[in-house]
N, C-alpha and C. Protein backbone atom coordinates (compact mmCIF):
# COMPACT_ATOMS: atom_id res chain seq x y z
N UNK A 1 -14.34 -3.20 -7.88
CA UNK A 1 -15.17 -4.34 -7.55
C UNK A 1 -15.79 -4.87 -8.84
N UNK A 2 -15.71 -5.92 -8.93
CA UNK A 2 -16.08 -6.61 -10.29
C UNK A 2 -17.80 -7.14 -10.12
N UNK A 3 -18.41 -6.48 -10.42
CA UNK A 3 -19.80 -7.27 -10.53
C UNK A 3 -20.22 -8.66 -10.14
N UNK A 4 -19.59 -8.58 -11.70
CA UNK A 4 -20.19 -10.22 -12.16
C UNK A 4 -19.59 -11.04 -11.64
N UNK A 5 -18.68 -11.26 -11.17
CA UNK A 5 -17.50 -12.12 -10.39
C UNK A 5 -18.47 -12.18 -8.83
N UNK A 6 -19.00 -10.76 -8.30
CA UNK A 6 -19.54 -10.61 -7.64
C UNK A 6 -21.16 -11.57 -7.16
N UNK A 7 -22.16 -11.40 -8.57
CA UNK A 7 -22.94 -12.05 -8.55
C UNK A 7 -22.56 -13.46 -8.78
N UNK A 8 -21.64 -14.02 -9.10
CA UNK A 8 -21.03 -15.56 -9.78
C UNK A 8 -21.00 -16.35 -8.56
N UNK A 9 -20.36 -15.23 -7.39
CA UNK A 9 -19.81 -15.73 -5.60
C UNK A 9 -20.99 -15.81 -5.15
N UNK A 10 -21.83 -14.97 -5.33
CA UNK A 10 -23.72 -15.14 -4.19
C UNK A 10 -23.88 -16.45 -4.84
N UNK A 11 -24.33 -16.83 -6.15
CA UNK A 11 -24.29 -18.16 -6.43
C UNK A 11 -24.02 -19.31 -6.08
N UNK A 12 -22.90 -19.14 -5.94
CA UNK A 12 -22.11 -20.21 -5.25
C UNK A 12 -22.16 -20.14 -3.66
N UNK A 13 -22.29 -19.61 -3.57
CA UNK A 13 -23.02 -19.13 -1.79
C UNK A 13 -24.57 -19.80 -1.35
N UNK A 14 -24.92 -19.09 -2.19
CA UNK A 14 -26.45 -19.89 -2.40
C UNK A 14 -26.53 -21.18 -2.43
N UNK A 15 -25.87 -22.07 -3.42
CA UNK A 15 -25.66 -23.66 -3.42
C UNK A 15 -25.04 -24.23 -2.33
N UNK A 16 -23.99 -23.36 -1.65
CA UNK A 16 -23.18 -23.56 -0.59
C UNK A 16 -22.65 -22.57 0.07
N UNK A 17 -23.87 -22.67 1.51
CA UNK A 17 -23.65 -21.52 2.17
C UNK A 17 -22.82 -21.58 3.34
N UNK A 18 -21.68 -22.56 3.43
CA UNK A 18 -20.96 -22.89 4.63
C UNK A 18 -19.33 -23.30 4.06
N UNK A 19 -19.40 -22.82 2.48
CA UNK A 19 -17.91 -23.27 1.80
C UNK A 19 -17.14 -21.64 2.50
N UNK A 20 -16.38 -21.61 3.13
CA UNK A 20 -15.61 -20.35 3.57
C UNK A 20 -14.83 -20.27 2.55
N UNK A 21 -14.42 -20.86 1.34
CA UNK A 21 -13.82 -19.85 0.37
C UNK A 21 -14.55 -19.17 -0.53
N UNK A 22 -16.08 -19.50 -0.74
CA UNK A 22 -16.87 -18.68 -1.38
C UNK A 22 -16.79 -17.60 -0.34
N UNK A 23 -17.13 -17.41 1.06
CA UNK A 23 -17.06 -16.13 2.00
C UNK A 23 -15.76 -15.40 1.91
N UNK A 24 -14.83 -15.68 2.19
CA UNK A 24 -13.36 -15.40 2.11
C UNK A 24 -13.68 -14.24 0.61
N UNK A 25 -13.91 -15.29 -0.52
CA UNK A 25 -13.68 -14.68 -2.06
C UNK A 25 -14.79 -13.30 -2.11
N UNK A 26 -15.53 -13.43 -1.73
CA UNK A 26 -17.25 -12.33 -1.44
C UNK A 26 -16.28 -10.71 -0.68
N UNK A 27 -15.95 -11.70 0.69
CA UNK A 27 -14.91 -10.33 1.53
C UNK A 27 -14.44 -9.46 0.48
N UNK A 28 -12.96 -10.29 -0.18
CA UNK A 28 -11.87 -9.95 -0.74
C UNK A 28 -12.17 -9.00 -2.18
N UNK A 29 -13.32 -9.23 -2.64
CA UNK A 29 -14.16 -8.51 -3.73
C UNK A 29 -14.23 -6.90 -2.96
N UNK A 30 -15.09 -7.45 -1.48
CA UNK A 30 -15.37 -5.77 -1.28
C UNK A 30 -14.65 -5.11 -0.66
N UNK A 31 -13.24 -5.67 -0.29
CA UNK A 31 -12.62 -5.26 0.23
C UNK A 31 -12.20 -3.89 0.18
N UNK A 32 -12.29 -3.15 -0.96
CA UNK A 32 -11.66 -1.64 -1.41
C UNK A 32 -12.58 -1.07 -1.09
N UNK A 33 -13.95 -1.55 -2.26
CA UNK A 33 -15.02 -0.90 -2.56
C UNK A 33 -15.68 -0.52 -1.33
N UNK A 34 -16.41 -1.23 -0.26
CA UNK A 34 -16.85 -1.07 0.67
C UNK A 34 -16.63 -2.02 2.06
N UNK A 35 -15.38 -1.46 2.48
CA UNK A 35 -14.73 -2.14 3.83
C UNK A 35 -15.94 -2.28 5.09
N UNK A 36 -17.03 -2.15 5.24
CA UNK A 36 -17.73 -1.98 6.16
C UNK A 36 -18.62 -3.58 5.88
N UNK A 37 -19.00 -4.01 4.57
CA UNK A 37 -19.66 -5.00 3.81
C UNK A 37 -18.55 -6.24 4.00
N UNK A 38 -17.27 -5.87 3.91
CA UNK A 38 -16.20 -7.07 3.42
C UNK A 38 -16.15 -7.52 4.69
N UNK A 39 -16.06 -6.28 6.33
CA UNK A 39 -15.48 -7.14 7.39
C UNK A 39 -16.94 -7.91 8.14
N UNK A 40 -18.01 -7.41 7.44
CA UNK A 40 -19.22 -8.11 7.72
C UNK A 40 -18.85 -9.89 7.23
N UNK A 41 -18.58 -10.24 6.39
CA UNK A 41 -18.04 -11.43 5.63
C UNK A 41 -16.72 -11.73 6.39
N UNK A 42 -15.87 -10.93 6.70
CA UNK A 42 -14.42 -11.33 7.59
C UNK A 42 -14.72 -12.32 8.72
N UNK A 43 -16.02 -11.07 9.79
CA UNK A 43 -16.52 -12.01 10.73
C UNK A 43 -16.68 -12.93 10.81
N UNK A 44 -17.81 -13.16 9.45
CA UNK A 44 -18.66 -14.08 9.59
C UNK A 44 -17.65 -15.28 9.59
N UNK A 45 -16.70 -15.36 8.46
CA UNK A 45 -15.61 -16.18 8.63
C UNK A 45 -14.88 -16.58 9.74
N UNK A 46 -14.46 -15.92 10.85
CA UNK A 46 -14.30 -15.68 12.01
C UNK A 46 -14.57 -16.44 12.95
N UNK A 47 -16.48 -16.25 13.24
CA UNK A 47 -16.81 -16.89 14.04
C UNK A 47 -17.32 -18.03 13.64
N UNK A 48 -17.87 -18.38 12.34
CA UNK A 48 -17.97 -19.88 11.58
C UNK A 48 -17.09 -20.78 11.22
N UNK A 49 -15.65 -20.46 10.70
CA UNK A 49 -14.82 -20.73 10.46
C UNK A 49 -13.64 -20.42 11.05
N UNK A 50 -13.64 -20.89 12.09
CA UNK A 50 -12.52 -20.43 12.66
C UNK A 50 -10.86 -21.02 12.38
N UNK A 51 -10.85 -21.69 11.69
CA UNK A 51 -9.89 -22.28 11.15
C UNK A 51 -9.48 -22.08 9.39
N UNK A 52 -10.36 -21.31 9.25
CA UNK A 52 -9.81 -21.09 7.67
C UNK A 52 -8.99 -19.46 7.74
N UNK A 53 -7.42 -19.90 8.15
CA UNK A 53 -6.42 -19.59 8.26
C UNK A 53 -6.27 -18.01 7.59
N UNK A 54 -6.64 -18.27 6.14
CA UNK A 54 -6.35 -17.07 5.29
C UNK A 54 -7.11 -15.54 5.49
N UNK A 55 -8.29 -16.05 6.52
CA UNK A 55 -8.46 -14.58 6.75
C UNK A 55 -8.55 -14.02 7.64
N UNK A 56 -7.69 -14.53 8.61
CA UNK A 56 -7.25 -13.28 9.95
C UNK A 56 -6.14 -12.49 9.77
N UNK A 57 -5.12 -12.94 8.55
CA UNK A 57 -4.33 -11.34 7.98
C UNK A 57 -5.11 -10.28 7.39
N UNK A 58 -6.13 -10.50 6.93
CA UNK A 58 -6.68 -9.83 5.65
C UNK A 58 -8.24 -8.72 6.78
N UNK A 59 -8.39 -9.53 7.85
CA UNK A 59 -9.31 -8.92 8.64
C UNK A 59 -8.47 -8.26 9.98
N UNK A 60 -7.58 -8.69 9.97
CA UNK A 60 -6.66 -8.01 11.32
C UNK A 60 -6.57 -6.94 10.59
N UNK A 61 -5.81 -6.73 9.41
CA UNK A 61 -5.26 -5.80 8.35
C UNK A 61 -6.38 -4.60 8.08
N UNK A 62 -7.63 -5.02 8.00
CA UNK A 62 -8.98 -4.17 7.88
C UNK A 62 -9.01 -3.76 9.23
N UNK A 63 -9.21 -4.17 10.23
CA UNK A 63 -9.57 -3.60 10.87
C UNK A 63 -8.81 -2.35 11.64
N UNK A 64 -7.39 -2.64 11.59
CA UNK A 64 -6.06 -1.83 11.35
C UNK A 64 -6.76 -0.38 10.75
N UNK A 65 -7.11 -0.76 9.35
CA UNK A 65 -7.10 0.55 8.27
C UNK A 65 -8.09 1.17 8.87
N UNK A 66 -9.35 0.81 9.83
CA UNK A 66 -10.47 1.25 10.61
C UNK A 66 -10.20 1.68 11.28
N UNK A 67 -9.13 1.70 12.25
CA UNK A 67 -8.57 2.34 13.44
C UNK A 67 -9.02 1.93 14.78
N UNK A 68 -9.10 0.18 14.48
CA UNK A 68 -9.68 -0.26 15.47
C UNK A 68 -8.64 -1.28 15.96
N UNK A 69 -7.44 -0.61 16.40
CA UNK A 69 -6.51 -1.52 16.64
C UNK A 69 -6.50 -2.60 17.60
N UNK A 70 -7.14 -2.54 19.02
CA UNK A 70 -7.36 -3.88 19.41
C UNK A 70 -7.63 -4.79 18.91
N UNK A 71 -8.78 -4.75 18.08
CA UNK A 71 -9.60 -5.72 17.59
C UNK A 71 -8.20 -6.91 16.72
N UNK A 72 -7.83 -5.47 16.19
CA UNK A 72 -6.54 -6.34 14.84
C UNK A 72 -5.75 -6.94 15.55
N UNK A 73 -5.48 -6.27 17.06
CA UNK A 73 -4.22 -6.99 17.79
C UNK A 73 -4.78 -8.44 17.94
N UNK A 74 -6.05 -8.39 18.69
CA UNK A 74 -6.73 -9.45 18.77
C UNK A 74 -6.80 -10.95 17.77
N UNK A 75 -7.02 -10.47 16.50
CA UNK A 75 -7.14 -11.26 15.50
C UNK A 75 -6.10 -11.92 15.46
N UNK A 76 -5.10 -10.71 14.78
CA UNK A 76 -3.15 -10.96 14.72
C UNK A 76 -3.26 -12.26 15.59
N UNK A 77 -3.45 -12.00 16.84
CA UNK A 77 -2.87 -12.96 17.78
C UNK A 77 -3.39 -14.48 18.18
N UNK A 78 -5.24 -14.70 17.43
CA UNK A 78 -5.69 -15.68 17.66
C UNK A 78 -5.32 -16.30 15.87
N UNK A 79 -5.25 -15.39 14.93
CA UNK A 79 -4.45 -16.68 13.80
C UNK A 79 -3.31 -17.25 13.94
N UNK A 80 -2.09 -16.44 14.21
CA UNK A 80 -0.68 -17.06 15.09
C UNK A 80 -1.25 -18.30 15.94
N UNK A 81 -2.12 -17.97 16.28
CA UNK A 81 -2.19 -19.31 17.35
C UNK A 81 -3.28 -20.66 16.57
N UNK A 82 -3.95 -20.16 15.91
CA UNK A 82 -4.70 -21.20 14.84
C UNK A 82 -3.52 -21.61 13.76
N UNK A 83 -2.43 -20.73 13.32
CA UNK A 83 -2.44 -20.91 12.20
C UNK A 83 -0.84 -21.86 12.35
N UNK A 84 -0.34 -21.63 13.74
CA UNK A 84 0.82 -22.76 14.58
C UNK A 84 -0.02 -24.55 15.24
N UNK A 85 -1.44 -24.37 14.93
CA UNK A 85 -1.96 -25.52 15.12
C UNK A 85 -2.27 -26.03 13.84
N UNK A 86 -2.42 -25.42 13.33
CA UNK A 86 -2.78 -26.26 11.65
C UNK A 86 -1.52 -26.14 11.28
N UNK A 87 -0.15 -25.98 11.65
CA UNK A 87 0.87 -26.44 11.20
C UNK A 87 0.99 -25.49 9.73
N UNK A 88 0.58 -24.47 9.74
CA UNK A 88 0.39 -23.38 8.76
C UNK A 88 1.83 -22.33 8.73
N UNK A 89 3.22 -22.78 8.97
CA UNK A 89 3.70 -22.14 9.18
C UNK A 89 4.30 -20.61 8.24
N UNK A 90 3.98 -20.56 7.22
CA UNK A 90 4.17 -19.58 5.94
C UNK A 90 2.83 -18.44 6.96
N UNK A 91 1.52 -19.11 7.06
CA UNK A 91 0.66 -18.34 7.67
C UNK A 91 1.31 -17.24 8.97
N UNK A 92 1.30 -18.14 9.47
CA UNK A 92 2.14 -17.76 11.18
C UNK A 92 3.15 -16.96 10.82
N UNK A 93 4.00 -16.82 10.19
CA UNK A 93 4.62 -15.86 9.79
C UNK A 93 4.79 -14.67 9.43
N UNK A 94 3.68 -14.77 8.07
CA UNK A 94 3.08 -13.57 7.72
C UNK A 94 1.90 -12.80 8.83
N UNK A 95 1.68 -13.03 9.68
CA UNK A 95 0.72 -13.16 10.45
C UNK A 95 2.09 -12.33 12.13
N UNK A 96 2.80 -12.96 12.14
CA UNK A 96 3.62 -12.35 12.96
C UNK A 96 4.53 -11.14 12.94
N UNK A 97 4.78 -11.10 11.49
CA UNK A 97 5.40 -9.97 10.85
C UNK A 97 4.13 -9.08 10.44
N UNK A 98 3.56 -8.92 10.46
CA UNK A 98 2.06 -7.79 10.31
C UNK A 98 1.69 -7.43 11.90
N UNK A 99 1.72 -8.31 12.91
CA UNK A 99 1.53 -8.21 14.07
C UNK A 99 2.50 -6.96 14.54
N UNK A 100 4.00 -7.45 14.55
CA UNK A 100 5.34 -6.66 14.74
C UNK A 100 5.16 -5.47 14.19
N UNK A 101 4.53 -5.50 13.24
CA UNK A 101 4.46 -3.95 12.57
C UNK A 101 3.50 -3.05 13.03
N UNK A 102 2.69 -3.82 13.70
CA UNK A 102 1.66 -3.03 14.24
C UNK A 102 2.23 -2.48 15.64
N UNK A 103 2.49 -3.12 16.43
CA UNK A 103 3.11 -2.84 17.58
C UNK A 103 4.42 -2.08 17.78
N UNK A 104 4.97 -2.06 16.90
CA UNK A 104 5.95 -1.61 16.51
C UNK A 104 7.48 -1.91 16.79
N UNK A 105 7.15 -3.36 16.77
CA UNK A 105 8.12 -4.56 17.02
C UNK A 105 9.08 -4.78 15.78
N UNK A 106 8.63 -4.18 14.79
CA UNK A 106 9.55 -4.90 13.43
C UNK A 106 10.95 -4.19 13.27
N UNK A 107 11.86 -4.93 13.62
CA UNK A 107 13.47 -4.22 13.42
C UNK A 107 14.14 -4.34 12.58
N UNK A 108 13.16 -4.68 11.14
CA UNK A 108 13.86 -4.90 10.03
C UNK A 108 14.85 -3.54 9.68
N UNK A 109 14.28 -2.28 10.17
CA UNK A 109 14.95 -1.47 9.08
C UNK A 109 15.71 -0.68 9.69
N UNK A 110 16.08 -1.23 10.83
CA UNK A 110 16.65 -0.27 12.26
C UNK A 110 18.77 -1.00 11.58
């Protein structure tokens, strides 16, 4: 986790506390360091932003590593469906193939 990069994002948070890529960028910082802090920020993205696409892989995916697999199924399945309305299709993809893997749908290697 990089500090200063760290304090640089509250900043910019501070001036603008409703830009979801300053939240998104804050998550993705604590993501290693302290997963409990990052999906606090995932949420928040979540339920404020419900359309900023890029982080229901990255919070389905966390919540996965938590062992809270509904939740991820959950997510998985409401960005596929945000991310086929914003015409996001690279999203939806990656987003469907992480899904498959979870469920254990992916027949890539069969």
């Amino acid at each position: 986790m990089n500090e200063s990069r760290l304090q640089q994002l509250f900043s910019f948070l501070q001036e603008d506390p409703n830009d979801p890529f300053t939240l998104y960028a804050i998550a993705t910082e604590y993501r290693h360091a302290d997963k409990e802090k990052a999906m606090t920020y995932y949420e928040k993205l979540l339920a404020e932003h419900e359309r900023y696409v890029g982080t229901y892989y990255h919070a389905a995916k966390l919540y996965q590593e938590l062992g809270q697999n509904e939740k991820a199924e959950h997510i998985y399945k409401k960005g596929m469906l945000i991310s086929r309305q914003e015409g996001n299709l690279h999203a939806f993809s990656e987003l469907q193939q992480a899904y498959n893997k979870m469920m254990g749908l992916d027949y890539e290697d069969d």
